[in-house]
C-alpha atoms as a PDB file:
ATOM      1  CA  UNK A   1      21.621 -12.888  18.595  1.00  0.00           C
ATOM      2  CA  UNK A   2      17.765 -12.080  19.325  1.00  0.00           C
ATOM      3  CA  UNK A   3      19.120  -9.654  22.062  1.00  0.00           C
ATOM      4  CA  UNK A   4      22.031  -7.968  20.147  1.00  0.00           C
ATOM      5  CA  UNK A   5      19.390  -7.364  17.772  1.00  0.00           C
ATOM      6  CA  UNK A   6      16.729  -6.186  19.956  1.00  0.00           C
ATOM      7  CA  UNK A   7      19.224  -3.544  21.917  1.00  0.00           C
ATOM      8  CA  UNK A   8      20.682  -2.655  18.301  1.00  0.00           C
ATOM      9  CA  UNK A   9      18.507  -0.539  16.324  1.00  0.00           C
ATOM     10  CA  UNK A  10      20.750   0.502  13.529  1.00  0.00           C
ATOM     11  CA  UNK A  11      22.200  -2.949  12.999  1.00  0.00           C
ATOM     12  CA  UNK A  12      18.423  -4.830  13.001  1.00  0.00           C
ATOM     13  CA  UNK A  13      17.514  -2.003  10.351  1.00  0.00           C
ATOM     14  CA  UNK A  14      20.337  -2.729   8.433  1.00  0.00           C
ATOM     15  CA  UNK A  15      19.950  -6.555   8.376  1.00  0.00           C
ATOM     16  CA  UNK A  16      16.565  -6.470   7.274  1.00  0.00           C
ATOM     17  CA  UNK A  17      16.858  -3.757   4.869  1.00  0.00           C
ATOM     18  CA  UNK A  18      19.480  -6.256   3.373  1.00  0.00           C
ATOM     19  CA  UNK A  19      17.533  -9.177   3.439  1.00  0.00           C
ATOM     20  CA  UNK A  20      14.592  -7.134   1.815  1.00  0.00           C
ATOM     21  CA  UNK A  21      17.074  -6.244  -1.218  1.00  0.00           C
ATOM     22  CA  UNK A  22      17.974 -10.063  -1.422  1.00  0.00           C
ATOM     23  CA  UNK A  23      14.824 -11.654  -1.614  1.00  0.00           C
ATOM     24  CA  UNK A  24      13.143  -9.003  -4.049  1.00  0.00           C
ATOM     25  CA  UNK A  25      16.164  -9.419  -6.102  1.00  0.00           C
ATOM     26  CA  UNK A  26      15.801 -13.216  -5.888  1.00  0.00           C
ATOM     27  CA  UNK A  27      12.278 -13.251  -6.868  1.00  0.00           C
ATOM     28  CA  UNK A  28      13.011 -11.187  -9.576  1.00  0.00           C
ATOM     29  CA  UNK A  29      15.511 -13.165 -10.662  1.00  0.00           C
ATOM     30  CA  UNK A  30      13.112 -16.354 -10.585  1.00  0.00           C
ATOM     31  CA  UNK A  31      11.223 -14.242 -13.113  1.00  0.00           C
ATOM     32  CA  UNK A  32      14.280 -13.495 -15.512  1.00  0.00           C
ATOM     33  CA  UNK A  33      14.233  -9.512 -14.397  1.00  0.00           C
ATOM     34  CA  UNK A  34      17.504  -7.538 -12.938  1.00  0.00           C
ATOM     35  CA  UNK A  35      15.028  -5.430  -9.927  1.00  0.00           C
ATOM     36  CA  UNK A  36      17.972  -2.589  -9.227  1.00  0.00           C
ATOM     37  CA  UNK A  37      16.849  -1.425  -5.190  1.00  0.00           C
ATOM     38  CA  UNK A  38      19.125   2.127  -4.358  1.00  0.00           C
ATOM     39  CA  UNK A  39      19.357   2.953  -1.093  1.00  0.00           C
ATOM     40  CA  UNK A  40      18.883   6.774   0.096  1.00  0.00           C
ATOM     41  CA  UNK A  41      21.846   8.265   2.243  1.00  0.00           C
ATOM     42  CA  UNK A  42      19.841  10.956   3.897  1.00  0.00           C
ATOM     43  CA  UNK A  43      16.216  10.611   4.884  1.00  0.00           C
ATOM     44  CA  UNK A  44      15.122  14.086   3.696  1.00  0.00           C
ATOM     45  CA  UNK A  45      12.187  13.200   1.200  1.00  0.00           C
ATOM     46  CA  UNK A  46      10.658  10.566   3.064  1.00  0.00           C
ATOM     47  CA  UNK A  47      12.041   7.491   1.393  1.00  0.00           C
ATOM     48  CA  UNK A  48      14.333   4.960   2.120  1.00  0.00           C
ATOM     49  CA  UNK A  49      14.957   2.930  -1.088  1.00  0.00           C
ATOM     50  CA  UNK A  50      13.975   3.218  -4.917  1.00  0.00           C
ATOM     51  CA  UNK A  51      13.019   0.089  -6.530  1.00  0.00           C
ATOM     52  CA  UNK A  52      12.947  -0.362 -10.393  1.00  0.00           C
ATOM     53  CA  UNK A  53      12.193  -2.705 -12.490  1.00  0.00           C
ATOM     54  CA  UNK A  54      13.948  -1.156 -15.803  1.00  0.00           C
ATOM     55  CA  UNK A  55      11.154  -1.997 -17.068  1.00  0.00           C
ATOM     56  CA  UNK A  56       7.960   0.967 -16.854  1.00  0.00           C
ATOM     57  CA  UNK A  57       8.014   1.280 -12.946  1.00  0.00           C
ATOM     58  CA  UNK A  58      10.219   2.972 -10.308  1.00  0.00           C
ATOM     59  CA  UNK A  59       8.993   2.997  -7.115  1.00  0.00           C
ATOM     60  CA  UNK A  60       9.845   4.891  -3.981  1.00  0.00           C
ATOM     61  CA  UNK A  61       9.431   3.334  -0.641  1.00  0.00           C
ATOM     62  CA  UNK A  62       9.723   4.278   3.155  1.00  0.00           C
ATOM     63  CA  UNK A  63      10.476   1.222   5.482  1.00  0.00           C
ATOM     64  CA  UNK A  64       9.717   0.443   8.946  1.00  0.00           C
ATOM     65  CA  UNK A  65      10.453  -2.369  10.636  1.00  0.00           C
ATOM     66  CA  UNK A  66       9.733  -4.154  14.169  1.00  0.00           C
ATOM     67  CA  UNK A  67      11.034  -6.452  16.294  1.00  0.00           C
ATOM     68  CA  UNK A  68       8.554  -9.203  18.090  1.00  0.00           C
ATOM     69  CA  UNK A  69       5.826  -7.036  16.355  1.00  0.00           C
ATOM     70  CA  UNK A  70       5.359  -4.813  19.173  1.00  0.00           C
ATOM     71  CA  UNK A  71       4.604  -1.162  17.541  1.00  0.00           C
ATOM     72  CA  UNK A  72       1.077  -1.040  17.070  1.00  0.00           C
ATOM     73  CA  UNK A  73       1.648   2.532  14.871  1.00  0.00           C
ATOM     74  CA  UNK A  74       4.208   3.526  12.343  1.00  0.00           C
ATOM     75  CA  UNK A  75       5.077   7.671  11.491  1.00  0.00           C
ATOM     76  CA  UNK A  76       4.991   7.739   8.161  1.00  0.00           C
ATOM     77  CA  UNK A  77       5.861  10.954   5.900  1.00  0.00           C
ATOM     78  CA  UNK A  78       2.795  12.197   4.719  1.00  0.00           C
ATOM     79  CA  UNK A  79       3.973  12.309   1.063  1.00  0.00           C
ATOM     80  CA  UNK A  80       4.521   8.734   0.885  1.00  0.00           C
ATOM     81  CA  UNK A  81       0.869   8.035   0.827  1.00  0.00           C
ATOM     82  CA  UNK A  82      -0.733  10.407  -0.934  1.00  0.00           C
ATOM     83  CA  UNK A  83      -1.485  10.090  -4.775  1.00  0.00           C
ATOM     84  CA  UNK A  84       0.280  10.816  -8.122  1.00  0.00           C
ATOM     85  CA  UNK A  85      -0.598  14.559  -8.845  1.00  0.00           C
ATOM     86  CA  UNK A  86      -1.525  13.139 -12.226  1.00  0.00           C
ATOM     87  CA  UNK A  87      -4.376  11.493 -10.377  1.00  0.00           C
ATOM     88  CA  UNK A  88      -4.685  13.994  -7.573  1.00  0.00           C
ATOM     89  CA  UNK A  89      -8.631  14.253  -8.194  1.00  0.00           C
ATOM     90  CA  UNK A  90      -9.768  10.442  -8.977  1.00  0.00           C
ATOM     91  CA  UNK A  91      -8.540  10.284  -4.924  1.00  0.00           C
ATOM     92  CA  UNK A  92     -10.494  13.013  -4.335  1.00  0.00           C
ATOM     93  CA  UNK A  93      -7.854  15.469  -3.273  1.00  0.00           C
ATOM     94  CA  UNK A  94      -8.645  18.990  -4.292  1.00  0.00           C
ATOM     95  CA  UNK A  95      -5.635  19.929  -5.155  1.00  0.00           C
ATOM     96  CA  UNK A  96      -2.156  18.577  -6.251  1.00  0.00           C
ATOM     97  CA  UNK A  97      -0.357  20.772  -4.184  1.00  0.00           C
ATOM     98  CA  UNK A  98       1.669  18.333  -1.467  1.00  0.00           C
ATOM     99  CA  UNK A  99       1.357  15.365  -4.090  1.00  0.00           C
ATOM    100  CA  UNK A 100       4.531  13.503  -5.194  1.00  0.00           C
ATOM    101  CA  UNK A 101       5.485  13.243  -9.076  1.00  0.00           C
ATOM    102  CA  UNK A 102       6.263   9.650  -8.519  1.00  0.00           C
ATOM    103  CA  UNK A 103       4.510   6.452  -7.572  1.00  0.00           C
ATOM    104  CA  UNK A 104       5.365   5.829  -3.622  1.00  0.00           C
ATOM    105  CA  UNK A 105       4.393   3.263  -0.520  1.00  0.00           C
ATOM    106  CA  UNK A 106       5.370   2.070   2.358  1.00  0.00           C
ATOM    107  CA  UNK A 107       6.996  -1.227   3.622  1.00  0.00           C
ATOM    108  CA  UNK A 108       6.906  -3.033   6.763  1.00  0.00           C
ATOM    109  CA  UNK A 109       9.552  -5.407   7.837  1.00  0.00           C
ATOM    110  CA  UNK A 110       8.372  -8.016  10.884  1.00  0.00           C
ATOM    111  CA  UNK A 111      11.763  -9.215  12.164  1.00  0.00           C
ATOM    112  CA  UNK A 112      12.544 -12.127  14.792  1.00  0.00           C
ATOM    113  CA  UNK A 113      15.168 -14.767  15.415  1.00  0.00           C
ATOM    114  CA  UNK A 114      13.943 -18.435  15.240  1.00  0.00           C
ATOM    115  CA  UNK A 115      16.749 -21.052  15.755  1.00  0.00           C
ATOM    116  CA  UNK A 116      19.616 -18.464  15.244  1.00  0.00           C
ATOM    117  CA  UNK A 117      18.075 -17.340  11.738  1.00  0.00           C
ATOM    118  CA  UNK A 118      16.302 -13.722  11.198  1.00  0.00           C
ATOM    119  CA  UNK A 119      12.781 -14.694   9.925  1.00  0.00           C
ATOM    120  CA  UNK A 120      10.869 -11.762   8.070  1.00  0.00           C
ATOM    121  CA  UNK A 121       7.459 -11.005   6.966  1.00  0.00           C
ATOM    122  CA  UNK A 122       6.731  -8.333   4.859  1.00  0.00           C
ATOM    123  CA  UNK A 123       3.680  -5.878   4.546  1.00  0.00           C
ATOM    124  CA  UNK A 124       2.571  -2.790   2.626  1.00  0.00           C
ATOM    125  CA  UNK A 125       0.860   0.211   2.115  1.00  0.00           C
ATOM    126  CA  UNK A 126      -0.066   2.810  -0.351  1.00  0.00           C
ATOM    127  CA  UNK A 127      -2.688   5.645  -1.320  1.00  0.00           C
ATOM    128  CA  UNK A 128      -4.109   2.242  -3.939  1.00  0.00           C
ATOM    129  CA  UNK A 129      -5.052   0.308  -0.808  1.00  0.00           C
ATOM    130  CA  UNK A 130      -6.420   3.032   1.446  1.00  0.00           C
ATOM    131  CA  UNK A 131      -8.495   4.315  -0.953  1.00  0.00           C
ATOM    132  CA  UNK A 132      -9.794   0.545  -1.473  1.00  0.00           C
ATOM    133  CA  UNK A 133     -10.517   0.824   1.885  1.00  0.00           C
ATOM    134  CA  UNK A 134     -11.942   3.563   2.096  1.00  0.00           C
ATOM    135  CA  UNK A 135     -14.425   2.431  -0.362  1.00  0.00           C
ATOM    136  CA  UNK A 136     -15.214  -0.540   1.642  1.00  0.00           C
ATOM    137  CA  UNK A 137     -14.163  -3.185  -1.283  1.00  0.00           C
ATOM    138  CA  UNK A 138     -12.346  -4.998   1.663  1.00  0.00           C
ATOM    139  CA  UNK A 139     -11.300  -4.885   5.120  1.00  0.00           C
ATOM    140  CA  UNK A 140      -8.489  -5.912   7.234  1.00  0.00           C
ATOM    141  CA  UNK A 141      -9.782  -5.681  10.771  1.00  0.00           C
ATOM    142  CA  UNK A 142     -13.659  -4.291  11.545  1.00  0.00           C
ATOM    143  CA  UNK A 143     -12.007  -0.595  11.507  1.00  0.00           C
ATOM    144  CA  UNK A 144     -10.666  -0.969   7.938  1.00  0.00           C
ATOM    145  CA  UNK A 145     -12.564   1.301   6.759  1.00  0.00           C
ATOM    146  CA  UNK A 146     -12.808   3.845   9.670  1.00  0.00           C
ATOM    147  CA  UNK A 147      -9.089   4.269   9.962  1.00  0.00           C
ATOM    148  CA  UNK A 148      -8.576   4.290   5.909  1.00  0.00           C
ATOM    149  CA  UNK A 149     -10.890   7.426   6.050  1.00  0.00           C
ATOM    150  CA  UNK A 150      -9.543   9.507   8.735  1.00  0.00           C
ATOM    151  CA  UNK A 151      -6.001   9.143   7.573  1.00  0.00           C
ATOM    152  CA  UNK A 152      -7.265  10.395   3.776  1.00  0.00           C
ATOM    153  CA  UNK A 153      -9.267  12.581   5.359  1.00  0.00           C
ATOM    154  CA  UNK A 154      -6.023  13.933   7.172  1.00  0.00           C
ATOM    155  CA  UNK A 155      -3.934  13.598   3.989  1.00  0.00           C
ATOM    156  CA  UNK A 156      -6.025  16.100   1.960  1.00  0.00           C
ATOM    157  CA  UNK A 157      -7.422  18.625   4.225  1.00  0.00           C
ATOM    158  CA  UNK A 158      -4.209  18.285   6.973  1.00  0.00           C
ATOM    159  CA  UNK A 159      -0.476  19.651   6.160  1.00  0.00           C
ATOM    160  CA  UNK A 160       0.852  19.792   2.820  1.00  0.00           C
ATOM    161  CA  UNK A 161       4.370  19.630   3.995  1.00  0.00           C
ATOM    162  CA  UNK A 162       5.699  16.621   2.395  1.00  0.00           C
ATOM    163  CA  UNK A 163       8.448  15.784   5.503  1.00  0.00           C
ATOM    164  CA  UNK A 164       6.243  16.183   8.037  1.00  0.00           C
ATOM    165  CA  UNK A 165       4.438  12.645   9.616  1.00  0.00           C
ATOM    166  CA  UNK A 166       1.338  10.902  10.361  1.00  0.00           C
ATOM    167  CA  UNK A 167       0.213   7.960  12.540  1.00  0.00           C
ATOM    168  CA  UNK A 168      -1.189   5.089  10.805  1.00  0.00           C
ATOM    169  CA  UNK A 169      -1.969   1.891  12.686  1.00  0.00           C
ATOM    170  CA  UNK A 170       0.189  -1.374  12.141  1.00  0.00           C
ATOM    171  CA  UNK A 171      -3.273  -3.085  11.215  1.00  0.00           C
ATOM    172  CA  UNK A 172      -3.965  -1.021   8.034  1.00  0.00           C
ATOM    173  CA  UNK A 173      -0.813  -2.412   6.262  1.00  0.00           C
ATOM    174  CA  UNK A 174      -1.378  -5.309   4.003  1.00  0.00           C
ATOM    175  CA  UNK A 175       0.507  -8.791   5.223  1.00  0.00           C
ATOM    176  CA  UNK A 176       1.828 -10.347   2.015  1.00  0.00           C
ATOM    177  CA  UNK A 177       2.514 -13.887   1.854  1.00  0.00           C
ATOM    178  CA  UNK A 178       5.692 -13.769   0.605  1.00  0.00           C
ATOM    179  CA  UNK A 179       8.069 -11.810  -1.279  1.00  0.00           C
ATOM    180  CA  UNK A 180       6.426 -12.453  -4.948  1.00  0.00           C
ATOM    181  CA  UNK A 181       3.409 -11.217  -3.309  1.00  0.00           C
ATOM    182  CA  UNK A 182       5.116  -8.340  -2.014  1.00  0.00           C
ATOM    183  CA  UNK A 183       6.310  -7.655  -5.716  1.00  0.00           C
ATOM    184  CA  UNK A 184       2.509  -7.626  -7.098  1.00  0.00           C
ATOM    185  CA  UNK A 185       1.218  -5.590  -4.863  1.00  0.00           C
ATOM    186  CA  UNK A 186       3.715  -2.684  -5.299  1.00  0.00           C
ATOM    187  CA  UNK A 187       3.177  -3.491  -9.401  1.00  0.00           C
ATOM    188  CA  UNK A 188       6.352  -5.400 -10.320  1.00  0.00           C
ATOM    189  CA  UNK A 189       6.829  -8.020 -12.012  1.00  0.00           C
ATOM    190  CA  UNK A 190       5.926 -11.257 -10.144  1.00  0.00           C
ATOM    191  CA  UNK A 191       4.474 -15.186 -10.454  1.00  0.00           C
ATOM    192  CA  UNK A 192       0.499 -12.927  -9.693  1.00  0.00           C
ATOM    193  CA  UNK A 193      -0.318 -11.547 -13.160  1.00  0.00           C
ATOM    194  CA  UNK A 194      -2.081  -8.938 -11.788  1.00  0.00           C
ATOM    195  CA  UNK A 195      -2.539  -4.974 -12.005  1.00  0.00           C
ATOM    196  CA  UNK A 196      -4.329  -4.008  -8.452  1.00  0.00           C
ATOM    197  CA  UNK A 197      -3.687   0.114  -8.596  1.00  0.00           C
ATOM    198  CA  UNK A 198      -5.307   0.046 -12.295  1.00  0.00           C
ATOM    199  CA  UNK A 199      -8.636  -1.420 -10.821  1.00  0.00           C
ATOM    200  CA  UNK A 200      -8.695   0.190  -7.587  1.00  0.00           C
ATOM    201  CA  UNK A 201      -8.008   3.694 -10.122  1.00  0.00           C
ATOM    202  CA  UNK A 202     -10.696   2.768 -11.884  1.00  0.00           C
ATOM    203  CA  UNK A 203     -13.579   1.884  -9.062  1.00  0.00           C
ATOM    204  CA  UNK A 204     -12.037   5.257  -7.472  1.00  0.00           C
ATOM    205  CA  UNK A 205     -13.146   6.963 -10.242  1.00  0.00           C
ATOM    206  CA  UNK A 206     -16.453   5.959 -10.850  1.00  0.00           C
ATOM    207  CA  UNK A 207     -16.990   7.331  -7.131  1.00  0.00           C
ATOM    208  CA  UNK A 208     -15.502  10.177  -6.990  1.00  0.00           C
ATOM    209  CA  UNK A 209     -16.914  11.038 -10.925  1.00  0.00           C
ATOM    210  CA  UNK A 210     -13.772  11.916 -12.937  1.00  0.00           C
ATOM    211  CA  UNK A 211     -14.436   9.193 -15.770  1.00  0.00           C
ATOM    212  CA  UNK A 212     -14.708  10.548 -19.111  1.00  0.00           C
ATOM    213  CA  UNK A 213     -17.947   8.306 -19.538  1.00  0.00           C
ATOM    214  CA  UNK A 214     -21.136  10.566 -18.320  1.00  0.00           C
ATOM    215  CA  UNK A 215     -24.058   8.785 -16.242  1.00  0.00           C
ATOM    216  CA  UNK A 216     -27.314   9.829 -15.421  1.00  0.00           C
ATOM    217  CA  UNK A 217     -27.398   8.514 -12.240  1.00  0.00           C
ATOM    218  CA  UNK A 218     -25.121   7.281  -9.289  1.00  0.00           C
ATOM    219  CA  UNK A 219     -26.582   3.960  -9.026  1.00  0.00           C
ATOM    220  CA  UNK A 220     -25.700   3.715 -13.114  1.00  0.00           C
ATOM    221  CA  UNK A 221     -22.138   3.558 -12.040  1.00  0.00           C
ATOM    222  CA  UNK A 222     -22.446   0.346 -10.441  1.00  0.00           C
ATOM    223  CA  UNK A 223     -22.466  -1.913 -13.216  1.00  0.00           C
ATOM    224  CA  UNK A 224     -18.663  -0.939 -14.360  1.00  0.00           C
ATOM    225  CA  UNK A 225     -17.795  -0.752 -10.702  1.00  0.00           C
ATOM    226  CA  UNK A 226     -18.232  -4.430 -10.373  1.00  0.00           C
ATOM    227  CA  UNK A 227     -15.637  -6.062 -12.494  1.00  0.00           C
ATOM    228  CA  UNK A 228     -12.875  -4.427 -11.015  1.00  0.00           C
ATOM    229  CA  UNK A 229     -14.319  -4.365  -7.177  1.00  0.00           C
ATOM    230  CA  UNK A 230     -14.770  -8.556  -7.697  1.00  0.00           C
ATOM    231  CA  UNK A 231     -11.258  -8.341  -8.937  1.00  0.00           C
ATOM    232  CA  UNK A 232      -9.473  -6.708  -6.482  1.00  0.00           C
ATOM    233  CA  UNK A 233     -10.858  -8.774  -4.226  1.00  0.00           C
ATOM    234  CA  UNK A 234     -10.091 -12.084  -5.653  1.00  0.00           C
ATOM    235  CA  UNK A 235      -6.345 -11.051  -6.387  1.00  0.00           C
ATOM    236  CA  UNK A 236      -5.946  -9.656  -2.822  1.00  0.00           C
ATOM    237  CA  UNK A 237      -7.187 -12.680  -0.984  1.00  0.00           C
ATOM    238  CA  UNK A 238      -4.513 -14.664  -3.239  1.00  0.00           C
ATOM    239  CA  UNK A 239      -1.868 -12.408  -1.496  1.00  0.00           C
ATOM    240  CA  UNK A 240      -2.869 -11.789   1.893  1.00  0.00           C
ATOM    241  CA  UNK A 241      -0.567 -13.735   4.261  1.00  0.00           C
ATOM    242  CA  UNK A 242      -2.239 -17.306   5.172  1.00  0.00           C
ATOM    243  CA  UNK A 243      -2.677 -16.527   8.995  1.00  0.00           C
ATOM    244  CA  UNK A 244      -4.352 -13.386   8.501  1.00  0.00           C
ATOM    245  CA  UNK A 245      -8.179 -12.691   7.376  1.00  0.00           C
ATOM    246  CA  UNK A 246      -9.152 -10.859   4.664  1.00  0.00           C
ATOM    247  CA  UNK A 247     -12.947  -9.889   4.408  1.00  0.00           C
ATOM    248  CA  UNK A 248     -14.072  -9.474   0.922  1.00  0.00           C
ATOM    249  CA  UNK A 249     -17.111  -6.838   0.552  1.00  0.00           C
ATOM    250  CA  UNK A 250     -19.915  -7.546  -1.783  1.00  0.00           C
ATOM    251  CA  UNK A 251     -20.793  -4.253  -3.847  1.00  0.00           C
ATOM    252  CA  UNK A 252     -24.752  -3.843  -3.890  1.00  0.00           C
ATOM    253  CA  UNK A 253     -27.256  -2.187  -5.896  1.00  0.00           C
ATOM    254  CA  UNK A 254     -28.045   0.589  -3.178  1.00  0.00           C
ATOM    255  CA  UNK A 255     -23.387   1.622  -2.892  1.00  0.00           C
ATOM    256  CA  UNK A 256     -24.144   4.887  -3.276  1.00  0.00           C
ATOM    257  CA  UNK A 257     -27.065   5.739  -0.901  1.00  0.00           C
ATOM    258  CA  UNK A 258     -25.814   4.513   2.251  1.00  0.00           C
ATOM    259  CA  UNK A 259     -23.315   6.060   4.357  1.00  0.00           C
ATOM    260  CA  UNK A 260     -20.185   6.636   5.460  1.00  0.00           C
ATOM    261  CA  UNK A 261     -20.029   7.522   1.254  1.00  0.00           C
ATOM    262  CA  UNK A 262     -21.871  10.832   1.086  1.00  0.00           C
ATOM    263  CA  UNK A 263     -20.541  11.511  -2.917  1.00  0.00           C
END
């Protein structure tokens, strides 16, 4: 089967975009929630499947997936990582032009065949996580934060064309643990009581300056910044996938005067 599947694009893609539907469904389930997952025929806006919890979120989602985790980079439509164009300026876009109306990510299906059973493992990404990046509140690998800020840097000075595509390393997506992990960090429902893109909103704009709240100075800011910088990190490392690292940063007094943040 490993081989069918590896010479078989179409049919691996459709197997695991099955067995994604299943388990969210099933872990939703666990919870006592109906999670409806719709399927796009034509890949014309950049996403694959719509995920809602009938609840207060619908989510659309691109997915890639690999086989033997061999593609080190993923083209992603551009428009599936940039921000709400409600909250086109806490991200520090300068304008919403190119920005979705809808909440969007991406996920990443791992595939392989262990004793005649497909195996997954699940990862994600959104414009929530590389801005938290970006920031430095954690990293994945040592170039975390490097890679975060060229590919925002690309996403709101590059090509406003939603359909067109950009690189982004395998690295930068976020390795879940499993599928009720996968559910929190896209904002469903899940066993992790937990609201990562509010916090990670919230840090984001104390940096870029778009709270209501005025402060005299930039170093003022850190005091608010903290709660939700300690929490991010403390719900992320509950999620991260046990045989990967996550490196939680500590946010000091002097944030704002060192570089690569020039605010």
């Amino acid at each position: 089967m490993k081989d069918f599947l590896k010479d078989n694009t179409q049919v691996r893609e459709d197997i695991l975009n099955q067995k994604l539907f299943f388990e969210l469904k099933e872990a939703s389930a666990l919870r006592r929630i109906h999670l409806k997952a719709f399927r796009s025929d034509v890949d014309v806006d950049g996403f694959d499947i719509i995920i809602d919890n009938n609840d207060d979120l619908l989510l659309k989602c691109q997915v890639k997936s690999r086989f033997d985790a061999t593609t080190a980079y993923f083209d992603i439509h551009r428009v599936m990582l940039k921000p709400n164009h409600y909250v086109f300026a806490e991200f520090e876009f300068t304008a919403p032009v190119g920005c979705p109306s809808d909440n969007r990510g991406v996920i990443q299906i791992d595939g392989d065949v262990v004793d005649n059973k497909i195996v997954t493992r699940y990862y994600y990404l959104d414009i929530y996580l590389l801005r938290a990046m970006e920031l430095g509140i954690f990293k994945l690998t040592t170039q975390s934060q490097t890679k975060a800020e060229e590919i925002l840097k690309d996403l709101r000075y590059g090509s406003i064309k939603s359909n067109e595509k950009i690189s982004v390393l395998q690295s930068l997506f976020f390795p879940v643990k499993d599928v009720q992990a996968l559910l929190a960090i896209m904002g469903f429902h899940s066993e992790h009581h937990i609201n990562l893109s509010y916090n990670i909103l919230e840090v984001s704009k104390l940096v870029s300056r778009t709270t209501e709240k005025k402060y005299e100075k930039l170093k003022d800011r850190i005091p608010d910044m903290k709660g939700h910088w300690n929490f991010i990190n403390e719900e992320l490392e509950k999620l991260i996938h046990p045989s990967n690292r996550l490196t939680k940063v500590e946010l000091k007094d002097n944030y704002f005067d060192r570089p690569p943040l020039q605010i």
